[in-house]
Protein backbone atom coordinates (compact mmCIF):
# COMPACT_ATOMS: atom_id res chain seq x y z
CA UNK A 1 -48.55 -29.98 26.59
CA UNK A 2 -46.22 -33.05 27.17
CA UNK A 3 -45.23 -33.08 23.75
CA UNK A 4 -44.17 -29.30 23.17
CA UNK A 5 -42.21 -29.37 26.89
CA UNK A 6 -40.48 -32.61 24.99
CA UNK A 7 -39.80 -30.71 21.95
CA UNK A 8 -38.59 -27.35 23.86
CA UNK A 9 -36.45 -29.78 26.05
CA UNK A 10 -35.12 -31.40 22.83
CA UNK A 11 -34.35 -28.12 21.50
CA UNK A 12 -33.03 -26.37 24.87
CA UNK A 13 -30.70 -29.35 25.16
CA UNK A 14 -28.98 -28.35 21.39
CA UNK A 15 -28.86 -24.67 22.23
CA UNK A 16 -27.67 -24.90 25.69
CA UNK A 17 -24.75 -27.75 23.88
CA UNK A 18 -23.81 -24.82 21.24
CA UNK A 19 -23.90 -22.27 23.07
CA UNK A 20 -21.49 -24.50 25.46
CA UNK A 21 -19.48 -25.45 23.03
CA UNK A 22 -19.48 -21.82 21.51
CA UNK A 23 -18.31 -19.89 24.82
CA UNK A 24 -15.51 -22.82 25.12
CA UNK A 25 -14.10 -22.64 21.83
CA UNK A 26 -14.72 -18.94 19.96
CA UNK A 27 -15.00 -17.17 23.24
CA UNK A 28 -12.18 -18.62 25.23
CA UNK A 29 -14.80 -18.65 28.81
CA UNK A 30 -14.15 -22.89 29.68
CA UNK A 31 -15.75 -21.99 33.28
CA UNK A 32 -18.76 -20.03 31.62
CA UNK A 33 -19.13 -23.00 29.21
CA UNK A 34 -18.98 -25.87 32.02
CA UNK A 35 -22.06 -23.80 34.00
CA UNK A 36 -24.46 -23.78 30.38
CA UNK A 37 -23.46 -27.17 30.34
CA UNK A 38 -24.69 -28.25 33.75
CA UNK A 39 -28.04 -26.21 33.00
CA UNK A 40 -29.00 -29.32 30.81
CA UNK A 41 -29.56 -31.85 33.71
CA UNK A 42 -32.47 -29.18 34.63
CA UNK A 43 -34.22 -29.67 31.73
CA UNK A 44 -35.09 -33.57 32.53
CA UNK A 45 -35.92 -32.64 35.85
CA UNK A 46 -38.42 -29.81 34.85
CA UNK A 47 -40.19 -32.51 32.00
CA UNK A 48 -39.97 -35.11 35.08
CA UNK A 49 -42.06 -32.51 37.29
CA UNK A 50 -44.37 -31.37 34.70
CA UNK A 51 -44.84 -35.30 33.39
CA UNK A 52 -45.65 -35.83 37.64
CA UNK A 53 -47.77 -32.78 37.82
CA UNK A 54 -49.98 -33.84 34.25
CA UNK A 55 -50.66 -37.03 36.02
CA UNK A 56 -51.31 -35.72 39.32
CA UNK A 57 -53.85 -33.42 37.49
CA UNK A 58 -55.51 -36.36 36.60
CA UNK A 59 -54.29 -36.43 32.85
CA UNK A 60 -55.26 -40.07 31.03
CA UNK A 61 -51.43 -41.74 31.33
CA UNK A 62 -51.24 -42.27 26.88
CA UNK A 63 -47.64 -41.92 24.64
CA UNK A 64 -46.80 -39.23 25.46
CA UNK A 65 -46.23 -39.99 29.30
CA UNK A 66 -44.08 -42.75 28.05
CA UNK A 67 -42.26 -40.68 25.47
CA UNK A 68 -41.36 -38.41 28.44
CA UNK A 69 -39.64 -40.94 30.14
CA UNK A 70 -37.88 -42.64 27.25
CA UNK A 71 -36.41 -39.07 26.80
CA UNK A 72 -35.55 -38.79 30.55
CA UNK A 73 -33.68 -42.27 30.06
CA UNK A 74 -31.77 -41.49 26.97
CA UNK A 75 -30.74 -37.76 28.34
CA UNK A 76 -29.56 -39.66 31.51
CA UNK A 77 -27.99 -42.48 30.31
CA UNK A 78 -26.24 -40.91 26.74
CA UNK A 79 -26.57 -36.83 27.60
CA UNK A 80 -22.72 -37.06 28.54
CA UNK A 81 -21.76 -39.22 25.90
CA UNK A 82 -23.66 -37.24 23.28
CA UNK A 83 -22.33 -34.01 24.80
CA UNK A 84 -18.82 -35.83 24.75
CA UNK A 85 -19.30 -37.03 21.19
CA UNK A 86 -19.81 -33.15 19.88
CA UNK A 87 -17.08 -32.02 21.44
CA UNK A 88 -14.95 -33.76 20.07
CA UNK A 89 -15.81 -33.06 16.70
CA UNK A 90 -16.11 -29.33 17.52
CA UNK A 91 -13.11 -29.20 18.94
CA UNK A 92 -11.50 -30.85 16.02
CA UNK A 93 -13.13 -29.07 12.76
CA UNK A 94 -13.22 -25.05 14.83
CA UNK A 95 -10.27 -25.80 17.19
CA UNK A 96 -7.27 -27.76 16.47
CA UNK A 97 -8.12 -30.93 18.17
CA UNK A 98 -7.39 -34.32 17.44
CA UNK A 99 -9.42 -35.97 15.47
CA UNK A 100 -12.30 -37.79 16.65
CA UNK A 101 -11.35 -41.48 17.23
CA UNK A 102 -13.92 -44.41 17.02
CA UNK A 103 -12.44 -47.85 16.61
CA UNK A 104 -13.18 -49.29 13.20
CA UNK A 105 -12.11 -53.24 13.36
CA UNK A 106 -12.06 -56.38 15.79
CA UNK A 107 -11.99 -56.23 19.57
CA UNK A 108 -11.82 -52.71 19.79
CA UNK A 109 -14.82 -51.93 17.47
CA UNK A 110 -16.69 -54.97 19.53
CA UNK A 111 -15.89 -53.48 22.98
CA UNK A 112 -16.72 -50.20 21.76
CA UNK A 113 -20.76 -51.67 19.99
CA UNK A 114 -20.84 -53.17 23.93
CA UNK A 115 -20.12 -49.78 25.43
CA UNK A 116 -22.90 -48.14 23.69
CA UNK A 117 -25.14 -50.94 24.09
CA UNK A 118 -24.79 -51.00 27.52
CA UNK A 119 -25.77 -46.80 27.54
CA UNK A 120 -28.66 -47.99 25.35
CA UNK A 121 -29.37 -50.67 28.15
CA UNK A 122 -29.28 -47.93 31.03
CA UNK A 123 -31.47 -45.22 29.19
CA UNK A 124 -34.04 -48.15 28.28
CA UNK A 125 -34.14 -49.42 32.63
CA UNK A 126 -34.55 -45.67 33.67
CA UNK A 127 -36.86 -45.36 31.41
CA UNK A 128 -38.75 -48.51 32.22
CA UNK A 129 -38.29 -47.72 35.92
CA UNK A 130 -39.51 -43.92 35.23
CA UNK A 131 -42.29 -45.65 33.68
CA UNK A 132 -43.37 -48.21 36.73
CA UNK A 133 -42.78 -45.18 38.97
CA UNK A 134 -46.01 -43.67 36.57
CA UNK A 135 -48.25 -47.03 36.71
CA UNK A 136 -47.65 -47.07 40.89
CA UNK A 137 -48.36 -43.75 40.50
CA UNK A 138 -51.55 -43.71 38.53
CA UNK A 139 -52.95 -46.80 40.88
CA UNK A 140 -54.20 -50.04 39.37
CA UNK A 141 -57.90 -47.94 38.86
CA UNK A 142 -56.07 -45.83 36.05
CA UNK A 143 -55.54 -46.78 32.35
CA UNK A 144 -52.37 -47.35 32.62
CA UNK A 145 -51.88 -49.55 29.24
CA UNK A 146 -49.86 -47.09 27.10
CA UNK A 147 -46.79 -47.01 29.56
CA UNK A 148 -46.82 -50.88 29.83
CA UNK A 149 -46.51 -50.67 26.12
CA UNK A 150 -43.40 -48.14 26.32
CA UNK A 151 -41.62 -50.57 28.81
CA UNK A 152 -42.24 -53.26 26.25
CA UNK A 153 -40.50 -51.34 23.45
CA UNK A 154 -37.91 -50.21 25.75
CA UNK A 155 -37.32 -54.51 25.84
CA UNK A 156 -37.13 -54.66 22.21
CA UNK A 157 -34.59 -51.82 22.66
CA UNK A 158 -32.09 -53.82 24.72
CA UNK A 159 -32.63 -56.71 23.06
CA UNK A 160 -31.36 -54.71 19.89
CA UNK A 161 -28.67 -53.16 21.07
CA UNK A 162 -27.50 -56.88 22.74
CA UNK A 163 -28.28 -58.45 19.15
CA UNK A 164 -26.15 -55.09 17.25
CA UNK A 165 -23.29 -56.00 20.15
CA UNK A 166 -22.85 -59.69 19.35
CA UNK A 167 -22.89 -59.13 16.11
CA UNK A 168 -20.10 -56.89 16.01
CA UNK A 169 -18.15 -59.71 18.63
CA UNK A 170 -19.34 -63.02 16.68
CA UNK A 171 -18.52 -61.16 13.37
CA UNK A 172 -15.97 -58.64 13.69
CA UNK A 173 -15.48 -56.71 10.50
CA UNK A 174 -11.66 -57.04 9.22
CA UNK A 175 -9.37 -54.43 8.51
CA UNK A 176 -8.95 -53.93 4.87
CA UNK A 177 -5.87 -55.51 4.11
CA UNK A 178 -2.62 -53.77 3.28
CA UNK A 179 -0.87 -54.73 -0.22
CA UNK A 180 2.09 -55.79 -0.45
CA UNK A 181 5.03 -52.72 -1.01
CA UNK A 182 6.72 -52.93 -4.34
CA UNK A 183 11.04 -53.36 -4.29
């Protein structure tokens, strides 16, 4: 059941964007678009409750409590971002708007990889605190093994993201270089 609220919350969280994005943009409403928009916090908090009530049921903590919560992290810490990062290019190709602007080269590019690492780094320590939250929950008589596991993946996560960030500041990739004008 976990996994099919995940998917429906996956899927909700698309439809409710585009049909956010739609009633901005092709039907002029910006107020009726900002209210679908704020309908998408509800969907973590329904998977939150159901995830609570599954365990509270008794339900053998396993993946898909931890997969849960990893989604719960990621809509938390990246949902507005993500939303943002549509926009943008919604509002560009069906609107008029600028076009979307990610820095390409040097500093910029590097404080930009340590911007998203550091969303990466909040979605992985809500998740890993969602996840403790489950293991206090469940008690110390409950096999609690599978969400230990998730919190150690969530460490590998920041510890990518970190590694991806200091790449892009130790090796900053160059701006192609502009020839020389003829005359």
């Amino acid at each position: 059941m976990i996994v099919t609220l995940i998917i429906v919350c996956e899927v909700g969280f698309w439809v409710l964007l585009a049909a956010g994005l739609a009633l901005r943009y092709w039907a002029r409403m910006p107020r009726a678009s900002v209210a679908v928009l704020l309908c998408e916090p509800l969907l973590e908090v329904l998977l939150l409750v159901v995830t609570a009530i599954d365990l509270k049921n008794g339900a053998e903590p396993d993946w898909k409590h931890g997969l849960a919560a990893v989604y719960i992290g990621y809509s938390i810490a990246l949902g507005h971002y993500t939303i943002t990062w549509v926009d943008v290019r919604v509002a560009h190709r069906f609107a008029g708007g600028p076009p979307p602007s990610t820095p390409k080269y040097g500093v910029p590019r590097a404080v930009h990889e340590w911007k998203l690492a550091a969303r990466w780094i909040l979605a992985a320590l809500i998740a890993m605190g969602l996840l403790q939250g489950a293991i206090w929950y469940v008690g110390p008589d409950g096999a609690t093994d599978s969400l230990a596991q998730w919190q150690q993946r969530m460490l590998f996560l920041i510890a990518l993201n970190v590694i991806i960030a200091v790449s892009y500041t130790v090796f900053p990739k160059k701006a192609p270089a502009v020839p020389a004008s003829k005359g």
